[in-house]
Protein backbone atom coordinates (compact mmCIF):
# COMPACT_ATOMS: atom_id res chain seq x y z
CA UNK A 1 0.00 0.00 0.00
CA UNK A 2 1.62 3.36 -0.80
CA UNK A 3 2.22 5.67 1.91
CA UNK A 4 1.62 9.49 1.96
CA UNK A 5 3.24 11.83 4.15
CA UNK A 6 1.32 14.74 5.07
CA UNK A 7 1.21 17.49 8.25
CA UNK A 8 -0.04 16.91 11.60
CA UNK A 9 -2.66 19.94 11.25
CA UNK A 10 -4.32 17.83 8.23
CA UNK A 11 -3.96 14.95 9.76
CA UNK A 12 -5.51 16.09 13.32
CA UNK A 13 -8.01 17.63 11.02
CA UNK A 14 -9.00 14.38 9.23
CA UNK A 15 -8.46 12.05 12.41
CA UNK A 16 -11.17 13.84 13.97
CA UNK A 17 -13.85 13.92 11.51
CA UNK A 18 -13.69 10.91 11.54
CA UNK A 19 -16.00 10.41 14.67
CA UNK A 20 -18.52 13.00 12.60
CA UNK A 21 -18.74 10.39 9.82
CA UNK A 22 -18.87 7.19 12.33
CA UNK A 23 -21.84 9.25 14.13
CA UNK A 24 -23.57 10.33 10.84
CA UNK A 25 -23.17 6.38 9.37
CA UNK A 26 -24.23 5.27 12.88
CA UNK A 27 -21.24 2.98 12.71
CA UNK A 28 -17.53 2.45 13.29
CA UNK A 29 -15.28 2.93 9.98
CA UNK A 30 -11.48 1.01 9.95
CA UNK A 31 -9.20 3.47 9.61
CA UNK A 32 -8.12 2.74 5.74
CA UNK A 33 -11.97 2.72 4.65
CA UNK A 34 -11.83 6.32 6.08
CA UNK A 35 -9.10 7.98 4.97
CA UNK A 36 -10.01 6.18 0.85
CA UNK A 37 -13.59 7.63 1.47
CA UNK A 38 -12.36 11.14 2.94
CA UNK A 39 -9.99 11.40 -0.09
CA UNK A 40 -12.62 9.75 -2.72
CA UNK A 41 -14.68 12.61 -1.47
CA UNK A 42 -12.01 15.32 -1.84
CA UNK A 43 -11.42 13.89 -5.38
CA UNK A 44 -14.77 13.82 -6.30
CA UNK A 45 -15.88 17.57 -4.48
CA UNK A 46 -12.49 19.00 -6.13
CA UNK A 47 -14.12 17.63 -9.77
CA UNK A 48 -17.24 19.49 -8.63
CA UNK A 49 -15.69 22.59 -8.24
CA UNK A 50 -13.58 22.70 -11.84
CA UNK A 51 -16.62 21.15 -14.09
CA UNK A 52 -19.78 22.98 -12.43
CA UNK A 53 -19.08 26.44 -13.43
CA UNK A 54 -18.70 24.88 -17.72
CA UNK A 55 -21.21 25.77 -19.61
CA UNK A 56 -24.06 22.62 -21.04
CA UNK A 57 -21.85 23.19 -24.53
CA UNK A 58 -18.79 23.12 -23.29
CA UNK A 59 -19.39 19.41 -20.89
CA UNK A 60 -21.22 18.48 -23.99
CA UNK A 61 -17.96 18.69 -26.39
CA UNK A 62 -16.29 17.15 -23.76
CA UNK A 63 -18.31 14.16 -23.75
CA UNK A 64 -18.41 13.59 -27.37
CA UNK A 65 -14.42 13.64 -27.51
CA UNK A 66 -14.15 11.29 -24.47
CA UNK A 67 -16.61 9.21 -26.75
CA UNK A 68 -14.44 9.65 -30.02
CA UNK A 69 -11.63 8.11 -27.93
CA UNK A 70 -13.53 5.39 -25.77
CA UNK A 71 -16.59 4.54 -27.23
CA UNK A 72 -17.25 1.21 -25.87
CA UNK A 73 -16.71 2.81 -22.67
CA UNK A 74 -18.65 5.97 -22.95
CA UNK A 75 -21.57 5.23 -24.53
CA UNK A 76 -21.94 2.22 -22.74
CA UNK A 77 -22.36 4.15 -19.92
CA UNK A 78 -24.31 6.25 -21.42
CA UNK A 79 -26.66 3.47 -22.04
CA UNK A 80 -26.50 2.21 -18.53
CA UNK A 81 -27.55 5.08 -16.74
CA UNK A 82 -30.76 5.67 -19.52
CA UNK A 83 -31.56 1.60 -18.75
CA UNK A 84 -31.40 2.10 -15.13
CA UNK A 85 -33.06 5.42 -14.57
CA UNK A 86 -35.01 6.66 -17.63
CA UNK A 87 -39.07 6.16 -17.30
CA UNK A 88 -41.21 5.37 -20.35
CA UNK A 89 -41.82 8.78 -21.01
CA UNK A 90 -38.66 9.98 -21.15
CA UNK A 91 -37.34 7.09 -23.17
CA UNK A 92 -40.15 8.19 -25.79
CA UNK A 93 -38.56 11.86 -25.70
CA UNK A 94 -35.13 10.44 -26.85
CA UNK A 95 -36.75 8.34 -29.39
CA UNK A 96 -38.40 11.67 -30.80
CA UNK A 97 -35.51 13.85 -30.46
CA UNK A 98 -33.19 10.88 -32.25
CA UNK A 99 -35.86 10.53 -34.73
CA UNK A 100 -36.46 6.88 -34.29
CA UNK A 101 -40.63 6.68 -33.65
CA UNK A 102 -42.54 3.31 -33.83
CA UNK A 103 -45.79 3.36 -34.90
CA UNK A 104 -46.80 1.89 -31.46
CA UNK A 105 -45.66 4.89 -29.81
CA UNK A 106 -47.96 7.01 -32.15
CA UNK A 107 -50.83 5.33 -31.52
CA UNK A 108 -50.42 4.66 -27.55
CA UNK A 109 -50.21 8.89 -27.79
């Protein structure tokens, strides 16, 4: 496992938080689990803060390169997340706005 070295303050700082988290979780937390979720956290809250201010265009051309360069990847994902949390009506959206409409969706209109 690597090691990291870092300064007392942080680590004081993290060390006690971590009774916040046990207390919020209702449960104790080994000590690796906790420092991989405090910095899993910081990773993911430090992403936050550089792609939230981008503009819809801007994540959008973003996406579509990450899918020129891993498709498989990408827009398997991308089809994932519409199996596992699009409803019927939103699912006939898409099919409208790709321009793919059955004529079963026309008539159950």
């Amino acid at each position: 496992m690597p090691e990291i070295t870092i300064s007392d303050d942080v680590y004081n700082k993290v060390a006690g938080f971590k009774q916040v988290v046990e207390e919020v979780i209702e449960s104790e937390i080994e000590n690796d689990s906790y420092i991989e979720f405090v910095l899993g956290k910081g990773v993911d809250s430090l992403l936050y803060d550089l792609i939230s201010p981008l503009k819809q265009k801007t994540l959008l051309n973003s996406i579509k390169i990450l899918g020129s360069r891993y498709p498989d990847q990408v827009y398997g994902f991308i089809a994932e997340v519409i199996k596992k949390g699009a409803s019927e009506e939103t699912r006939k959206s898409y099919k409208r706005q790709i321009g793919y409409i059955q004529e079963d969706d026309v008539q159950n209109e």
